[in-house]
PDB file of N, CA and C in Angstrom:
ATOM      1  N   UNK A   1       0.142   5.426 -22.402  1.00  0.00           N
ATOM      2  CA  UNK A   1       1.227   5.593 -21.440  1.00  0.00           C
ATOM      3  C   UNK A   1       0.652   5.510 -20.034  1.00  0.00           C
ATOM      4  N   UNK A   2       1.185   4.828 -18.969  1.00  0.00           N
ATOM      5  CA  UNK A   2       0.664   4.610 -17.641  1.00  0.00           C
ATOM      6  C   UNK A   2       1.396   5.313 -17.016  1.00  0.00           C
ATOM      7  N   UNK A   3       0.565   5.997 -16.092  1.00  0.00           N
ATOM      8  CA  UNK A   3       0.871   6.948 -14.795  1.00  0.00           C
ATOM      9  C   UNK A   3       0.746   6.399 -13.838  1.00  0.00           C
ATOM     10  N   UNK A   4       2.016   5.473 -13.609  1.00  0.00           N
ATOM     11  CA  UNK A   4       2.440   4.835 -11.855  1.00  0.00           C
ATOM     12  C   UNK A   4       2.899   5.511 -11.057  1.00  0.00           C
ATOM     13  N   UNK A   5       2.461   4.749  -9.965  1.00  0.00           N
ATOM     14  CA  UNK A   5       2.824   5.768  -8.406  1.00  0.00           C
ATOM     15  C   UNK A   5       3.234   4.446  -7.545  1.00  0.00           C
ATOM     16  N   UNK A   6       4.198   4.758  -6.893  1.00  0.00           N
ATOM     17  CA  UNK A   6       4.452   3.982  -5.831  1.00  0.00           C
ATOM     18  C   UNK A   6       3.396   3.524  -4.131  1.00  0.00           C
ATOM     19  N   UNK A   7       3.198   2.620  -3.493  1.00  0.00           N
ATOM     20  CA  UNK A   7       2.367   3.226  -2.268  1.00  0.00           C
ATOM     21  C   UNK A   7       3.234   2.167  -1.590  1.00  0.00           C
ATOM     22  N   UNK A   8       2.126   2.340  -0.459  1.00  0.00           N
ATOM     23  CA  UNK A   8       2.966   0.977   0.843  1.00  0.00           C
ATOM     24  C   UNK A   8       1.636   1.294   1.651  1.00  0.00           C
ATOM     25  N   UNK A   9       1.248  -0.350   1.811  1.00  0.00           N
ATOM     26  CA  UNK A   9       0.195  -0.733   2.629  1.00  0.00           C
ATOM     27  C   UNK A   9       0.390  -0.399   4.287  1.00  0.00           C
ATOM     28  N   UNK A  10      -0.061  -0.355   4.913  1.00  0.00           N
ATOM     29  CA  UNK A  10       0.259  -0.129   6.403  1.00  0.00           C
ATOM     30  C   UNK A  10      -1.067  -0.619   7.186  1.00  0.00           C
ATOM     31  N   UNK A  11      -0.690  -2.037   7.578  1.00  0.00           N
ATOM     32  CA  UNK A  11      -2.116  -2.484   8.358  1.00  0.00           C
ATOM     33  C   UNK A  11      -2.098  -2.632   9.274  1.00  0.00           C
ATOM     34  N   UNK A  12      -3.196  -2.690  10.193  1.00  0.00           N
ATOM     35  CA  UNK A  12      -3.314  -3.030  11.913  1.00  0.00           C
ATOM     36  C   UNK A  12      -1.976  -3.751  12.225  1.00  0.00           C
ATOM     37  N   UNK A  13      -2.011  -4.772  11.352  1.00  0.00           N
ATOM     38  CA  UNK A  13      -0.462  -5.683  12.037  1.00  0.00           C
ATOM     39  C   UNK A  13      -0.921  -6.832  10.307  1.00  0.00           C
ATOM     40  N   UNK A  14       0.186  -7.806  10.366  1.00  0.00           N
ATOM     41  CA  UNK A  14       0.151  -8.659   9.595  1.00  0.00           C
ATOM     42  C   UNK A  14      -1.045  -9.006   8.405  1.00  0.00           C
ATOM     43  N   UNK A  15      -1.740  -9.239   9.411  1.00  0.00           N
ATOM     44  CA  UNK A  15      -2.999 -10.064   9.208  1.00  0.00           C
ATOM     45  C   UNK A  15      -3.678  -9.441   7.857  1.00  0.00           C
ATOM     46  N   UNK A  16      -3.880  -8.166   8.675  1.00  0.00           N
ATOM     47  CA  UNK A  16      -4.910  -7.103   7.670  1.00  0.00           C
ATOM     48  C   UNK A  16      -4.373  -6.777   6.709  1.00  0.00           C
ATOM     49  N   UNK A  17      -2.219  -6.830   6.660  1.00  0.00           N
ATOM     50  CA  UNK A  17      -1.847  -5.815   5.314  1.00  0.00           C
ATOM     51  C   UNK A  17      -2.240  -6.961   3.972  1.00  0.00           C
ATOM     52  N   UNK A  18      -1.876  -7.908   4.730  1.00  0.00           N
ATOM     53  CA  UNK A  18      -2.308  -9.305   3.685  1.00  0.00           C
ATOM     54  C   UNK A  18      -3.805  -8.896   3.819  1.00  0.00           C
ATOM     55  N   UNK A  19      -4.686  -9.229   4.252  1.00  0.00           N
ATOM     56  CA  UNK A  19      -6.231  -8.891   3.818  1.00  0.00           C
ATOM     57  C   UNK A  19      -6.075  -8.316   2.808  1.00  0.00           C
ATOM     58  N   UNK A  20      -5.704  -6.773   2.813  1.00  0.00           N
ATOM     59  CA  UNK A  20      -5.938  -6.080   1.844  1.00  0.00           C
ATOM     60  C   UNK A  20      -5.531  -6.782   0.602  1.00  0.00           C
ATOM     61  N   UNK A  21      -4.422  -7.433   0.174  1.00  0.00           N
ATOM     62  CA  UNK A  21      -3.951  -7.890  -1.073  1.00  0.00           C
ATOM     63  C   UNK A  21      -4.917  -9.301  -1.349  1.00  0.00           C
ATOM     64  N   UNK A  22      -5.695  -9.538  -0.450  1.00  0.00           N
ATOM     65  CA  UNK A  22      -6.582 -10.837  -0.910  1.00  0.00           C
ATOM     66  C   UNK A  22      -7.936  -9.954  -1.519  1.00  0.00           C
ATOM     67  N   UNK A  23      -8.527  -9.118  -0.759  1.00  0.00           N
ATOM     68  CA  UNK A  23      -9.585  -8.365  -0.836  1.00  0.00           C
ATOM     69  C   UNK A  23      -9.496  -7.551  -2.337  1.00  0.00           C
ATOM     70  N   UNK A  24      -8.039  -7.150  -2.487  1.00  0.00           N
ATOM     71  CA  UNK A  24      -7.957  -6.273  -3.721  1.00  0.00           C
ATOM     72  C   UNK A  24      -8.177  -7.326  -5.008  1.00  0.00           C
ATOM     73  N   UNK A  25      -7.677  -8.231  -4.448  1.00  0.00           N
ATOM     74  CA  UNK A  25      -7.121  -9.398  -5.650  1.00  0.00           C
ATOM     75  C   UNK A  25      -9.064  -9.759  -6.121  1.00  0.00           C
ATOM     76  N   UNK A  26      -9.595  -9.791  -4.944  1.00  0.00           N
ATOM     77  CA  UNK A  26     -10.907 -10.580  -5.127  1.00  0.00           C
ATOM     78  C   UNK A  26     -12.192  -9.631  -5.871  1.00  0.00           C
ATOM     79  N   UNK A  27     -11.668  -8.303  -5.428  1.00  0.00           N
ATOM     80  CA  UNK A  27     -12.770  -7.256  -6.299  1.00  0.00           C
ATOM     81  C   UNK A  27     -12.525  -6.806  -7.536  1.00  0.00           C
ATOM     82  N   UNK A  28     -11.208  -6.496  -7.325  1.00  0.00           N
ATOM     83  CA  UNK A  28     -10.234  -6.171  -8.619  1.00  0.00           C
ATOM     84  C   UNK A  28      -9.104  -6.971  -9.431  1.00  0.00           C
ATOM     85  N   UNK A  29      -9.949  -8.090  -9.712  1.00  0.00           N
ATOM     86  CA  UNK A  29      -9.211  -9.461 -10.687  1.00  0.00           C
ATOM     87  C   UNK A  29      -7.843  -9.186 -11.434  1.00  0.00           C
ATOM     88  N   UNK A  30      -8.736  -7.838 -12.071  1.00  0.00           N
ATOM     89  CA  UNK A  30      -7.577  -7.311 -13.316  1.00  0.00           C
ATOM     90  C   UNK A  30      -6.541  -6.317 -13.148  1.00  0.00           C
ATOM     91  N   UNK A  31      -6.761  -5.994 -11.914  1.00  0.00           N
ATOM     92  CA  UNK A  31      -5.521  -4.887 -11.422  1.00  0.00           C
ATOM     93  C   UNK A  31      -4.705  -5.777 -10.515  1.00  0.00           C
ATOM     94  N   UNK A  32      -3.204  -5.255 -11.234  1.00  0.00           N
ATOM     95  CA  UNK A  32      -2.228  -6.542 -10.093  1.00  0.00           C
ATOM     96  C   UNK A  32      -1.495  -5.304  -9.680  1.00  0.00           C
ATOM     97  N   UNK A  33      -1.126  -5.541  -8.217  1.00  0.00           N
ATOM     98  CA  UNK A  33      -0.213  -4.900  -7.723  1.00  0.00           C
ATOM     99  C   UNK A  33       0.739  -5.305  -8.243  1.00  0.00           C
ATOM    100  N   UNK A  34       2.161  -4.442  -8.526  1.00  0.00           N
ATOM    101  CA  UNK A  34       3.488  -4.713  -8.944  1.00  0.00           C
ATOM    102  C   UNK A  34       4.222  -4.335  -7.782  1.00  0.00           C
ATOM    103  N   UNK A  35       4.865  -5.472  -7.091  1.00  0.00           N
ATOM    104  CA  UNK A  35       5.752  -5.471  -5.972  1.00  0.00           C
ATOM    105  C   UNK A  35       7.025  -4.493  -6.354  1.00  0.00           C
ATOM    106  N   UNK A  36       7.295  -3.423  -6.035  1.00  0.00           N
ATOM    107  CA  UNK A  36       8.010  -2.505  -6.026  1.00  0.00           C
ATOM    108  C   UNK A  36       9.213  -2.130  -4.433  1.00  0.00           C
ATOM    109  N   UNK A  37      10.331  -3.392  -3.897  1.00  0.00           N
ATOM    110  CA  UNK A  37      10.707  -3.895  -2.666  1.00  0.00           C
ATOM    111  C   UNK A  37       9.762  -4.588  -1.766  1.00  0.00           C
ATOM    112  N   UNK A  38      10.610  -4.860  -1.084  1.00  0.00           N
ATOM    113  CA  UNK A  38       9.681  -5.594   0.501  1.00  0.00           C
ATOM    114  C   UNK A  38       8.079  -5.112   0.647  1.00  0.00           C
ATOM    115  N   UNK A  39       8.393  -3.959   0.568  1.00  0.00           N
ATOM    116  CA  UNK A  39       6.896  -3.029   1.481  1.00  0.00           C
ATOM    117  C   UNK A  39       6.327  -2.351   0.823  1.00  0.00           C
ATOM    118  N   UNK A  40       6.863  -1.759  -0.913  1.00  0.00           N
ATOM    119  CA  UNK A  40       6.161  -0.915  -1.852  1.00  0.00           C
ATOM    120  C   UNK A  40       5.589  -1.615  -2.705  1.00  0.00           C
ATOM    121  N   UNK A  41       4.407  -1.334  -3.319  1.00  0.00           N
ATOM    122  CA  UNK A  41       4.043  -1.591  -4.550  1.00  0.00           C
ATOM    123  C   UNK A  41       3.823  -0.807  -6.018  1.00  0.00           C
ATOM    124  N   UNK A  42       3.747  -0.593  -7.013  1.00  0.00           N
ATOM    125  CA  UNK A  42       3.301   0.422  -8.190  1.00  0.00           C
ATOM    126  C   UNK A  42       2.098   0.035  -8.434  1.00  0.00           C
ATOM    127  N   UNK A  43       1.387   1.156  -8.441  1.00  0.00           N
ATOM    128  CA  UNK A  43      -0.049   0.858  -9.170  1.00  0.00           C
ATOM    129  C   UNK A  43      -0.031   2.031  -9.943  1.00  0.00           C
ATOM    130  N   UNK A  44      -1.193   1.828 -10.933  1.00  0.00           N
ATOM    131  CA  UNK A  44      -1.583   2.911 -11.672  1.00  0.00           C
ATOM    132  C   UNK A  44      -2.512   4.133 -10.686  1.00  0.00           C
ATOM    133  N   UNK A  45      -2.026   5.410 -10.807  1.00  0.00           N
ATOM    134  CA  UNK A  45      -2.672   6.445 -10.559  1.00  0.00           C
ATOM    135  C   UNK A  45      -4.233   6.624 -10.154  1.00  0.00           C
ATOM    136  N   UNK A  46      -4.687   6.077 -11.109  1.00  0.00           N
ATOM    137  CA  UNK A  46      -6.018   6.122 -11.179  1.00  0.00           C
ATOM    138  C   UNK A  46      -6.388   5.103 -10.095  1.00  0.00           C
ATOM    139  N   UNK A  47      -5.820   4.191  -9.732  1.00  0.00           N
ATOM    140  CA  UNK A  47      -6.385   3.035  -8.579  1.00  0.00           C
ATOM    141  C   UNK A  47      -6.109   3.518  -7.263  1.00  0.00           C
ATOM    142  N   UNK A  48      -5.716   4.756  -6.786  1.00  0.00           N
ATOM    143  CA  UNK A  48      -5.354   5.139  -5.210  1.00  0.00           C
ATOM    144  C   UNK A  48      -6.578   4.936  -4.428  1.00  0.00           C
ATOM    145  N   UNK A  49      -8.039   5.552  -5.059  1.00  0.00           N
ATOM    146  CA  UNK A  49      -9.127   6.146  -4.452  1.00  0.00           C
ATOM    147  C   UNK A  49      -9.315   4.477  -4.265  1.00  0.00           C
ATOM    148  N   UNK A  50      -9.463   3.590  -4.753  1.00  0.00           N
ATOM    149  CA  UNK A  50      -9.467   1.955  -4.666  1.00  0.00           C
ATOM    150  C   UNK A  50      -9.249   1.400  -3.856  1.00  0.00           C
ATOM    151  N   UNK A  51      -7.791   1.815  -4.126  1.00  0.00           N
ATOM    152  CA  UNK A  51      -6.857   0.725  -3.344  1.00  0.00           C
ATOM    153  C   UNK A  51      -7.346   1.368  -1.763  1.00  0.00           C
ATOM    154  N   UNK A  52      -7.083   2.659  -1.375  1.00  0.00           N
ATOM    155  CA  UNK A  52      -7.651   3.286  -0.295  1.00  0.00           C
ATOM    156  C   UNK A  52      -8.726   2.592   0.677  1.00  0.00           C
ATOM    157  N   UNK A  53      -9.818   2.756  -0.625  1.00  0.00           N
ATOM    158  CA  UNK A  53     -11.193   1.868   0.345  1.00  0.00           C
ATOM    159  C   UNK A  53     -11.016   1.093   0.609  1.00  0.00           C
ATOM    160  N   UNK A  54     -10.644  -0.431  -0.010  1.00  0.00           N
ATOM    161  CA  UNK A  54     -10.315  -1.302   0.356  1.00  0.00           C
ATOM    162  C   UNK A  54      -9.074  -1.756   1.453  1.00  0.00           C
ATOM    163  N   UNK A  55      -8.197  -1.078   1.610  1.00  0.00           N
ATOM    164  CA  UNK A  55      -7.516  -0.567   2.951  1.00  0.00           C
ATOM    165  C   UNK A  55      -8.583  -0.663   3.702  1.00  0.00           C
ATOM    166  N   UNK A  56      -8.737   0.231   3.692  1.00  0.00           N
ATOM    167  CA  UNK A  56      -9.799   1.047   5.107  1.00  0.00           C
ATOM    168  C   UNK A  56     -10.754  -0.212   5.485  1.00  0.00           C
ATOM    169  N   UNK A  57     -10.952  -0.973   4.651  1.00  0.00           N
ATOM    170  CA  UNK A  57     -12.249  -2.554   4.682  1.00  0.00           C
ATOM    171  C   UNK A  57     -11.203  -3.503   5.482  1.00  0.00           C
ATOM    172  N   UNK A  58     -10.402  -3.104   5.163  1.00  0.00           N
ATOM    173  CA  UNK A  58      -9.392  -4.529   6.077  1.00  0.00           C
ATOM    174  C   UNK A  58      -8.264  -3.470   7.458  1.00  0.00           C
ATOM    175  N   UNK A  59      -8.786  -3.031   7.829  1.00  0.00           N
ATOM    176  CA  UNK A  59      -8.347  -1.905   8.894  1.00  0.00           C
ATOM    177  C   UNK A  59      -6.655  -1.340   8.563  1.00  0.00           C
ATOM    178  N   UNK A  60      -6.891  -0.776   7.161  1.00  0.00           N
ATOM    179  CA  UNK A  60      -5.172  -0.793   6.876  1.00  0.00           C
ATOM    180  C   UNK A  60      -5.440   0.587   6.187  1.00  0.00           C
ATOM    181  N   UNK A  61      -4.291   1.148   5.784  1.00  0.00           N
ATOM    182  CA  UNK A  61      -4.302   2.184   4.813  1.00  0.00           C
ATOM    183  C   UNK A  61      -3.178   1.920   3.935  1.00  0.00           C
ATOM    184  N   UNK A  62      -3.565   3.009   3.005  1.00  0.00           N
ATOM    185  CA  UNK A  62      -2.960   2.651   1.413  1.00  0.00           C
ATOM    186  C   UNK A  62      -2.170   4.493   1.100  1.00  0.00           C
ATOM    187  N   UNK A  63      -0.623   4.422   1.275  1.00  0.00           N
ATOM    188  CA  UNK A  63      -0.165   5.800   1.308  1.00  0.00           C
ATOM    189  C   UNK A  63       0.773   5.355   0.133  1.00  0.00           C
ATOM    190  N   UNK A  64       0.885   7.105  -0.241  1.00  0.00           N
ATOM    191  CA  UNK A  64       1.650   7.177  -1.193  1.00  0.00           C
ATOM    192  C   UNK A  64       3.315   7.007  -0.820  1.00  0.00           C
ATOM    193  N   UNK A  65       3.456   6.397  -1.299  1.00  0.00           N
ATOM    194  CA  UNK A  65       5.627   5.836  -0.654  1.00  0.00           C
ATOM    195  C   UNK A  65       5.840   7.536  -0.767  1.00  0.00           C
ATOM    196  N   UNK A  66       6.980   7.399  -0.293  1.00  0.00           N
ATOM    197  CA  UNK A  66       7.947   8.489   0.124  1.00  0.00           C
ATOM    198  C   UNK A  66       8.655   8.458  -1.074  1.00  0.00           C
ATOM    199  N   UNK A  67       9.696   9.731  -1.868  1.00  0.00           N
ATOM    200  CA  UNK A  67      10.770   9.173  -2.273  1.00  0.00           C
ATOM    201  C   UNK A  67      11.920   8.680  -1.684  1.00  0.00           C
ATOM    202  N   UNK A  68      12.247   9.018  -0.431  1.00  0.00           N
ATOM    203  CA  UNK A  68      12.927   8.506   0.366  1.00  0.00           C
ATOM    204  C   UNK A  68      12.587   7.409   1.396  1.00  0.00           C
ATOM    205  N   UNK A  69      12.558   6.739   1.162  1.00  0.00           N
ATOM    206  CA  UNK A  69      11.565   5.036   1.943  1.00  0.00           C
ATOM    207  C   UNK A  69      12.914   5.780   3.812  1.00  0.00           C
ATOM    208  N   UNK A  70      14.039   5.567   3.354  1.00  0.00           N
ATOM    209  CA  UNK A  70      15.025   6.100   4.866  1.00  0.00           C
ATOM    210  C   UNK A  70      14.575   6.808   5.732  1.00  0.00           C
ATOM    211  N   UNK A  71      14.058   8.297   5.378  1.00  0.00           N
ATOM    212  CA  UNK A  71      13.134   9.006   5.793  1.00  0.00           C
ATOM    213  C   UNK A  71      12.312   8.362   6.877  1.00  0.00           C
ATOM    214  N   UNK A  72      11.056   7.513   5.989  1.00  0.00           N
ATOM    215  CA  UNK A  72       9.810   7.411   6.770  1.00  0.00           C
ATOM    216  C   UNK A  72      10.275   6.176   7.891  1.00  0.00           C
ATOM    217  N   UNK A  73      11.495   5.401   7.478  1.00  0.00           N
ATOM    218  CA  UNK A  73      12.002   3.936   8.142  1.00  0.00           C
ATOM    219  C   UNK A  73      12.614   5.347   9.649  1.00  0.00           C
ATOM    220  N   UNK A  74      13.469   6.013   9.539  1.00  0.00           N
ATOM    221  CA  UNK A  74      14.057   7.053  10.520  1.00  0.00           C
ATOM    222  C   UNK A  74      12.758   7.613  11.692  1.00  0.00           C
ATOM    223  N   UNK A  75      12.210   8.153  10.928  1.00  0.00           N
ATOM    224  CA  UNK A  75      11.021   8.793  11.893  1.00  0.00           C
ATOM    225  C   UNK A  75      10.176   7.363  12.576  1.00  0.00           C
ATOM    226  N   UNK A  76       9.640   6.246  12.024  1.00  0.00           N
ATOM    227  CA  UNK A  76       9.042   5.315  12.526  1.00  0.00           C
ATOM    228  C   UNK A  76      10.005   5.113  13.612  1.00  0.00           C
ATOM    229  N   UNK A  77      11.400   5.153  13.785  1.00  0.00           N
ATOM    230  CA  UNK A  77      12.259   4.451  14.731  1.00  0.00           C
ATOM    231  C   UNK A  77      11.983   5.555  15.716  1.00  0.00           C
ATOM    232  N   UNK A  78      12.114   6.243  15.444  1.00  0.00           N
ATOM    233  CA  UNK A  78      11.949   7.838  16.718  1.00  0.00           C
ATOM    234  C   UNK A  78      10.729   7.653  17.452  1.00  0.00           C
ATOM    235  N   UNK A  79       9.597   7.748  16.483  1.00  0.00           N
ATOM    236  CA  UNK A  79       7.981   8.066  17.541  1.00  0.00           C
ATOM    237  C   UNK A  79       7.463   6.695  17.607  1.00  0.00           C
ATOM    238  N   UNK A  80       8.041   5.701  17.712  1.00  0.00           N
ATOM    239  CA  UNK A  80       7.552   4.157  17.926  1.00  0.00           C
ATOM    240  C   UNK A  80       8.138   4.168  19.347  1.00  0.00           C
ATOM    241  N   UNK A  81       8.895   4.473  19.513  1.00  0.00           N
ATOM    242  CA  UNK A  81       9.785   4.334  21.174  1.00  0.00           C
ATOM    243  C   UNK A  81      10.743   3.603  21.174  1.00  0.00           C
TER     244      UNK A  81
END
């Protein structure tokens, strides 16, 4: 039985959130992200500490989604200006 979790990449800008999905793709052949909307993906549990570093290699980070995606879309509109 697999223990998925939702995340959402968040990179410098464009460039890097894609990095990360080339970089992941290139170390980790056999782990596929599962596109979970526009901006989420599912991975298995066990791949956070992973997916993380490899973020961090392409100047991005790797967070756990919200259950409420509205939420985090609301507050980005507030402290962005």
């Amino acid at each position: 039985m697999s223990n998925r979790i939702r995340v959402e990449i968040v990179g410098r800008n464009e460039f890097w959130r894609n990095a990360v999905f080339v970089e992941w793709e290139y170390q980790f052949p056999e782990r596929k992200l599962e596109p979970d909307g526009a901006q989420f993906h599912l991975i298995e549990k066990d791949w956070l500490e992973d997916l993380q570093r490899v973020a961090a290699q392409c100047f991005s980070r790797a967070l756990l989604a919200p259950q409420d995606p509205g939420r985090r879309h609301l507050f980005r509109r507030i402290f962005e200006g």
